[in-house]
PDB file of N, CA and C in Angstrom:
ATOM      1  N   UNK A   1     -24.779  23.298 -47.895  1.00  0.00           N
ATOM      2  CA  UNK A   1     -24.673  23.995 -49.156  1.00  0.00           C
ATOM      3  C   UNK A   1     -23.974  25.320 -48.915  1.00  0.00           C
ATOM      4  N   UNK A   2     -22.804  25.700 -49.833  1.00  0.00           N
ATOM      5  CA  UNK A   2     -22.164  27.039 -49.763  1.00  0.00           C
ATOM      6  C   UNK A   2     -22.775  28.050 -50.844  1.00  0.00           C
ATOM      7  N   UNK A   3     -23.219  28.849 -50.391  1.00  0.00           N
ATOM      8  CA  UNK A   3     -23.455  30.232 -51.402  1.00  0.00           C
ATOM      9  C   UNK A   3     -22.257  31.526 -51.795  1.00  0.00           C
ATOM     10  N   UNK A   4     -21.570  31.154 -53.322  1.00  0.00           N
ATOM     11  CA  UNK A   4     -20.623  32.380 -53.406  1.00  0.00           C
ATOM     12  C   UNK A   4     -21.591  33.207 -54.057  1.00  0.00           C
ATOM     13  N   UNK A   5     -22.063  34.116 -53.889  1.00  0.00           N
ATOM     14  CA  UNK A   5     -22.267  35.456 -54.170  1.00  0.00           C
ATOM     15  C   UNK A   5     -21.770  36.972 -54.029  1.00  0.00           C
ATOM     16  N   UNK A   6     -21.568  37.811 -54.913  1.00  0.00           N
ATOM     17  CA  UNK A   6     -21.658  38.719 -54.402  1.00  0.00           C
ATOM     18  C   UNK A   6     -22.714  39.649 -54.568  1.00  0.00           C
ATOM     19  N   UNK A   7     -23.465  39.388 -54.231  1.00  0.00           N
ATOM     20  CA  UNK A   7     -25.272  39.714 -53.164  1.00  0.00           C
ATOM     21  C   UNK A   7     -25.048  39.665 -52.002  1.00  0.00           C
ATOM     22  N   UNK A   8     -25.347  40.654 -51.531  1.00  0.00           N
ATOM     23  CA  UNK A   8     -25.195  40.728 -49.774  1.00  0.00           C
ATOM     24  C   UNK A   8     -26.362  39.510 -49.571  1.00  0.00           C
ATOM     25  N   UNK A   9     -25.675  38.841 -47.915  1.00  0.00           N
ATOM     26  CA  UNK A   9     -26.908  37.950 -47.924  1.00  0.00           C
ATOM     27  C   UNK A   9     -28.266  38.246 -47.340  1.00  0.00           C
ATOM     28  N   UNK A  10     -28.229  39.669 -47.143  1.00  0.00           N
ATOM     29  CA  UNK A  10     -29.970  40.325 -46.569  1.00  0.00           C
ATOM     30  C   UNK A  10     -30.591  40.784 -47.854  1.00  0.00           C
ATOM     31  N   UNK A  11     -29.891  40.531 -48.936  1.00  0.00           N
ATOM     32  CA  UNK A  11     -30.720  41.108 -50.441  1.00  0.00           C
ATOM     33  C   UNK A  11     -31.134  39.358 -50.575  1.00  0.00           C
ATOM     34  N   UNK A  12     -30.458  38.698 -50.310  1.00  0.00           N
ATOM     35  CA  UNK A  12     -30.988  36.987 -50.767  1.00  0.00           C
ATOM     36  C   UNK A  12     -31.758  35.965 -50.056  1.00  0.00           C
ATOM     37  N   UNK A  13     -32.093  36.809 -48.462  1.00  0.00           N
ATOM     38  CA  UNK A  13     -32.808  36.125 -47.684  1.00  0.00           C
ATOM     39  C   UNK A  13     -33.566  37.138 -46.908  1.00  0.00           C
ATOM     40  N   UNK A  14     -33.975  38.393 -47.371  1.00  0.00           N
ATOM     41  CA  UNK A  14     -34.539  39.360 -47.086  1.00  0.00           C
ATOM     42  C   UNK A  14     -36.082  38.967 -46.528  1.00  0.00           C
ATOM     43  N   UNK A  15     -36.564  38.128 -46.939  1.00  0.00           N
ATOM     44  CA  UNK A  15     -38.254  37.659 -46.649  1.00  0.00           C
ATOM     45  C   UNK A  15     -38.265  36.454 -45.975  1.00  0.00           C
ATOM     46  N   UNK A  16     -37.485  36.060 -44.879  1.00  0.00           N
ATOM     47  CA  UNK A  16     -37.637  34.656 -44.332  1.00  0.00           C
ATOM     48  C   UNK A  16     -38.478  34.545 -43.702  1.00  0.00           C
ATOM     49  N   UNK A  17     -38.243  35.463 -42.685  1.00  0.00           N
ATOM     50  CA  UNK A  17     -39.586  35.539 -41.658  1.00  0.00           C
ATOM     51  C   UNK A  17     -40.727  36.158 -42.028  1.00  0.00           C
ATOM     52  N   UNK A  18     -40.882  36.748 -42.880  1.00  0.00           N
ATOM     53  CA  UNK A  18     -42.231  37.333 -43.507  1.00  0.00           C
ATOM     54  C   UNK A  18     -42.851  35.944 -43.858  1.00  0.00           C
ATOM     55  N   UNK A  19     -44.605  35.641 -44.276  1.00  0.00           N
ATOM     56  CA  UNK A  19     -45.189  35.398 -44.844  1.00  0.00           C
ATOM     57  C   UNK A  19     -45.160  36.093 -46.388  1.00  0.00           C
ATOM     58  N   UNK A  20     -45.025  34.564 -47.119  1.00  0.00           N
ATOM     59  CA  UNK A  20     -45.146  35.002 -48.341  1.00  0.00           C
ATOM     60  C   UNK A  20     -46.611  35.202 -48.934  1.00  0.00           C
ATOM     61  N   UNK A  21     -46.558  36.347 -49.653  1.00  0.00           N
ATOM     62  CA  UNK A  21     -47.538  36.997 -50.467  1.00  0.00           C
ATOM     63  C   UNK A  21     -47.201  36.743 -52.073  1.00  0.00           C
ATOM     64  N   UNK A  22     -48.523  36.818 -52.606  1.00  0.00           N
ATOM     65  CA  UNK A  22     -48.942  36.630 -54.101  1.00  0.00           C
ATOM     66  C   UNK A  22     -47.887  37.984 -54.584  1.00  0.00           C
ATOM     67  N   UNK A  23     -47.396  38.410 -55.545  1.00  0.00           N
ATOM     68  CA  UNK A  23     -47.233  39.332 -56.130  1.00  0.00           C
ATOM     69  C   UNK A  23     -48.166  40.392 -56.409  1.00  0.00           C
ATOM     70  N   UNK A  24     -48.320  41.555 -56.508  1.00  0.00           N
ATOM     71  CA  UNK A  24     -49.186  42.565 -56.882  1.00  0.00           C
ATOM     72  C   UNK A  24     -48.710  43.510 -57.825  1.00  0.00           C
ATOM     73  N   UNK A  25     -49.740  44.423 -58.622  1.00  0.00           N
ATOM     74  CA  UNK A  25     -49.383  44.949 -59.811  1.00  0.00           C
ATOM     75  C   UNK A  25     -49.889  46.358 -59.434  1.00  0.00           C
ATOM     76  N   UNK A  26     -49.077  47.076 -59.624  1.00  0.00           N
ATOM     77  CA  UNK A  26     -49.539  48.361 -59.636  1.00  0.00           C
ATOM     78  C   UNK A  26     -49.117  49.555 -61.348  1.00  0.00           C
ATOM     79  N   UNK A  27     -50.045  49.832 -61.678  1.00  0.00           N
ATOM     80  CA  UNK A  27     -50.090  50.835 -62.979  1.00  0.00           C
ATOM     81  C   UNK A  27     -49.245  52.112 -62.802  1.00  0.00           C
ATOM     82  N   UNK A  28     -48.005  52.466 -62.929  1.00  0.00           N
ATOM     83  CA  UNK A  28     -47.317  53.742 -63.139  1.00  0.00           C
ATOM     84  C   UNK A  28     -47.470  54.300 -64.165  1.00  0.00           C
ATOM     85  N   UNK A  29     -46.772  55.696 -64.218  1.00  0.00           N
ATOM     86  CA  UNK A  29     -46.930  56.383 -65.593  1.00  0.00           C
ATOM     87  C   UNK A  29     -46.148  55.942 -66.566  1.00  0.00           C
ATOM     88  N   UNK A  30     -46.116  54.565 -67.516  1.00  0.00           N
ATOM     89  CA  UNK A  30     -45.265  54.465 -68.837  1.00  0.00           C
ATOM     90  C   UNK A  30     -45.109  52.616 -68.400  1.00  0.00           C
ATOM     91  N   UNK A  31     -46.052  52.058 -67.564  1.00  0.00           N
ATOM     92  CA  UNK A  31     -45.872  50.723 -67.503  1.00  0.00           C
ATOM     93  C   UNK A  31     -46.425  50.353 -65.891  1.00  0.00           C
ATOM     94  N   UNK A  32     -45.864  49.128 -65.848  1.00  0.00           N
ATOM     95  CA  UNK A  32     -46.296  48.093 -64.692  1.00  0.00           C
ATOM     96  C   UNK A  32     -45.455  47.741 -64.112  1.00  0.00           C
ATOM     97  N   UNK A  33     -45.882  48.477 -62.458  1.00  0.00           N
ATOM     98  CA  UNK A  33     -44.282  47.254 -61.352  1.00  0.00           C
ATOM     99  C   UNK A  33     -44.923  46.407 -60.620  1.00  0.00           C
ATOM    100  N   UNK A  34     -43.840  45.262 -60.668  1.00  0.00           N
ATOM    101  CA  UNK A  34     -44.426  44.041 -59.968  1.00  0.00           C
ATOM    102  C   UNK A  34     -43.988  44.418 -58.670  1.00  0.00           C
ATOM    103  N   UNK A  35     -44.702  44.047 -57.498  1.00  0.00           N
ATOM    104  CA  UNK A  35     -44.302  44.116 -56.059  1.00  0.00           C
ATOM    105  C   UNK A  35     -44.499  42.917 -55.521  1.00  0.00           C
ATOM    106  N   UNK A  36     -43.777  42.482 -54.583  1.00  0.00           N
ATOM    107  CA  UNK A  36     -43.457  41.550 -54.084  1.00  0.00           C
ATOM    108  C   UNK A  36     -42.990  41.750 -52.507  1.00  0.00           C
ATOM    109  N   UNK A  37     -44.184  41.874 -51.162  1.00  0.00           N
ATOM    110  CA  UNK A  37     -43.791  41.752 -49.503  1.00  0.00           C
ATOM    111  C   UNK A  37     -43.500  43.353 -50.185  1.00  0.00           C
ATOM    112  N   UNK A  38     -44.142  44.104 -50.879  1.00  0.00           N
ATOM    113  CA  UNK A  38     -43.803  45.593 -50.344  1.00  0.00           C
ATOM    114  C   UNK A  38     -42.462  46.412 -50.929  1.00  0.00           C
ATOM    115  N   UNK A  39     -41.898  45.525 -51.896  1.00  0.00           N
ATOM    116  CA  UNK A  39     -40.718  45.782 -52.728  1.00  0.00           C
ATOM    117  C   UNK A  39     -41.047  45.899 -54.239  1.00  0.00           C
ATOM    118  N   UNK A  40     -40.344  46.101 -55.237  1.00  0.00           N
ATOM    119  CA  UNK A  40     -40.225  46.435 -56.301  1.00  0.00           C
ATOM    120  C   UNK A  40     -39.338  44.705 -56.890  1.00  0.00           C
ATOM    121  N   UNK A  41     -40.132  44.422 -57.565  1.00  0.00           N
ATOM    122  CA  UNK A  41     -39.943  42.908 -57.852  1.00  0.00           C
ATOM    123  C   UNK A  41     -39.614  42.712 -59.474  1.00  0.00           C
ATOM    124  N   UNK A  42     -40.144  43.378 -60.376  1.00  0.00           N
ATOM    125  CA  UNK A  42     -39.425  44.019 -61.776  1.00  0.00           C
ATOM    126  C   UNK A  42     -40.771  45.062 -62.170  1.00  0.00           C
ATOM    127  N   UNK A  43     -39.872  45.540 -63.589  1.00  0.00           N
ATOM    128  CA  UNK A  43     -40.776  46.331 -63.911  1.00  0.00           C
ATOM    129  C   UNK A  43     -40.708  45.863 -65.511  1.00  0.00           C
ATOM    130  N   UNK A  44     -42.526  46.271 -65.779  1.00  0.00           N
ATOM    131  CA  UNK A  44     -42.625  46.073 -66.999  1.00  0.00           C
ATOM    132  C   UNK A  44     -43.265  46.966 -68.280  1.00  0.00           C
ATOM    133  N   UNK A  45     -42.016  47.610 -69.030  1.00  0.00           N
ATOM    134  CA  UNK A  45     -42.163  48.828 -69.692  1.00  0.00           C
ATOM    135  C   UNK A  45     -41.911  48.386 -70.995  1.00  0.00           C
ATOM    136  N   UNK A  46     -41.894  49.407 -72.026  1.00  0.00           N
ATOM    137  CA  UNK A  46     -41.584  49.137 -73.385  1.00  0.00           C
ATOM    138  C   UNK A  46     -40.308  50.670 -73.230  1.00  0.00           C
ATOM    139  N   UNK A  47     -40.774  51.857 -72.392  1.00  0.00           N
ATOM    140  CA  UNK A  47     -39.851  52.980 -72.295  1.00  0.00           C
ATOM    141  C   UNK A  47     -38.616  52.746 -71.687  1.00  0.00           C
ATOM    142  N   UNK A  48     -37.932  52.530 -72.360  1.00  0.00           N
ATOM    143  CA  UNK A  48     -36.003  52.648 -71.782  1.00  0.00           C
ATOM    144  C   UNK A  48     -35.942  53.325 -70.777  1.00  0.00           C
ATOM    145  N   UNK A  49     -36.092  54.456 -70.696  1.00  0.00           N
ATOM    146  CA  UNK A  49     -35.624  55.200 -69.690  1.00  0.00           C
ATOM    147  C   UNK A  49     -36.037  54.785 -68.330  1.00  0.00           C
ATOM    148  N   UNK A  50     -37.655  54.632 -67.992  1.00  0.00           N
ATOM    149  CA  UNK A  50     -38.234  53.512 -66.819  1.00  0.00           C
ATOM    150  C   UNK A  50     -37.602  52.771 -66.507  1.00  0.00           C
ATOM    151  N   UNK A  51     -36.195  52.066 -66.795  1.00  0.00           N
ATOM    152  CA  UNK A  51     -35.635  51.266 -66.025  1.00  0.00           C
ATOM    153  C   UNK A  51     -34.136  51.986 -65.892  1.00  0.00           C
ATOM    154  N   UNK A  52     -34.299  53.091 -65.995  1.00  0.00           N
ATOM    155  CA  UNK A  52     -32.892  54.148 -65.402  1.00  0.00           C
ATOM    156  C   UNK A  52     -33.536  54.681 -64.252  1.00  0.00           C
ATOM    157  N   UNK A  53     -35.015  54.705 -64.050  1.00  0.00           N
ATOM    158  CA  UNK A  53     -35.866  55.816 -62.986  1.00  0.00           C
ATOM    159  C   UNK A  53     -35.093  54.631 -61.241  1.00  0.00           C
ATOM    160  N   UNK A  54     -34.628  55.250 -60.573  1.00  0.00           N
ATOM    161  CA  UNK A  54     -34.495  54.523 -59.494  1.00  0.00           C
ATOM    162  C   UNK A  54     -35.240  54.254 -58.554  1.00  0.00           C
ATOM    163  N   UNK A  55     -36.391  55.009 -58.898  1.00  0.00           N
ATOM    164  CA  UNK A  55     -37.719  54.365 -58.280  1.00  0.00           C
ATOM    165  C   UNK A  55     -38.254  52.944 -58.440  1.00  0.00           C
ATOM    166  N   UNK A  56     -37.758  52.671 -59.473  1.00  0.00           N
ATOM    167  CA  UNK A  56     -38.269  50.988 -60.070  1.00  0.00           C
ATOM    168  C   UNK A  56     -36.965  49.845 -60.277  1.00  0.00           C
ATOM    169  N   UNK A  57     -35.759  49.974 -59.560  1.00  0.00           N
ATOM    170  CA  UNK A  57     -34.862  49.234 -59.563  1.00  0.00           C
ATOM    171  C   UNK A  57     -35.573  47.904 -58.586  1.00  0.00           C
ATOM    172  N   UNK A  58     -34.841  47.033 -58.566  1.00  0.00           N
ATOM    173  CA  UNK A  58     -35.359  45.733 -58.080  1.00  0.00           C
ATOM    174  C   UNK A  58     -35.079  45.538 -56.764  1.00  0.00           C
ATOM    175  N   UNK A  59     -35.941  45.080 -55.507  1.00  0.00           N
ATOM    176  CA  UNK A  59     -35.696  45.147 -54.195  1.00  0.00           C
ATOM    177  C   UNK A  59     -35.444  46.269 -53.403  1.00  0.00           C
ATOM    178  N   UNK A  60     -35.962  47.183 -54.090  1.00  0.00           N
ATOM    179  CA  UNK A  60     -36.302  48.916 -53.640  1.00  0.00           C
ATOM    180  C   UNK A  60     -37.793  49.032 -53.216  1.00  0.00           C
ATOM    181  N   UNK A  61     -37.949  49.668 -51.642  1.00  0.00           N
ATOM    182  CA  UNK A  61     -38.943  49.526 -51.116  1.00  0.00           C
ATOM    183  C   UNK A  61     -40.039  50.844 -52.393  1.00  0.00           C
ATOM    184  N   UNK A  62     -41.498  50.155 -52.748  1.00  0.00           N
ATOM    185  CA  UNK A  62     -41.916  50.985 -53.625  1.00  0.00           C
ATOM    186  C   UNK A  62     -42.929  52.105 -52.618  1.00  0.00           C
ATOM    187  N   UNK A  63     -42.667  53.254 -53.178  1.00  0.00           N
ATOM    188  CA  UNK A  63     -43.431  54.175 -52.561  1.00  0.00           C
ATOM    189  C   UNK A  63     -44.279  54.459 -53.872  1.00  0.00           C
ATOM    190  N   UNK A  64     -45.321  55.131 -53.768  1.00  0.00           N
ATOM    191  CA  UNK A  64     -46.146  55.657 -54.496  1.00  0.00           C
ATOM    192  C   UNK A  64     -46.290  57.425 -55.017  1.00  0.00           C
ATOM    193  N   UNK A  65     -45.995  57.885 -55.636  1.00  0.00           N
ATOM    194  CA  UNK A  65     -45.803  58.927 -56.584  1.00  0.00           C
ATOM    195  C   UNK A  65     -47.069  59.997 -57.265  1.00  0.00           C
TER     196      UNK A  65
END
């Protein structure tokens, strides 16, 4: 199988060797990010701007605030 992407291929196979984990939810100020192995997996807001914050972009390691 060929993959054209342009996704680097460590953003598309980033967790091989990890054990996969359940997703987890953590409560921010103005909504909910999903995490996923320790990453930022989406976020779920009703505030626009929360998804300009680059703290909560997708496959961004999440730190806590």
């Amino acid at each position: 199988m060929i993959l054209h992407s342009i996704i680097g291929i460590g953003d598309i196979f980033y967790n091989m060797d990890e054990q996969y984990r359940k997703p987890e939810y953590r409560s921010v100020r103005g909504g909910i990010v999903e995490l996923e192995n320790g990453r930022v997996k989406r976020l779920i807001s009703t505030d626009p701007r929360m998804y300009l914050d680059g703290r909560y972009q997708p496959y961004t390691i999440y730190r806590e605030s």
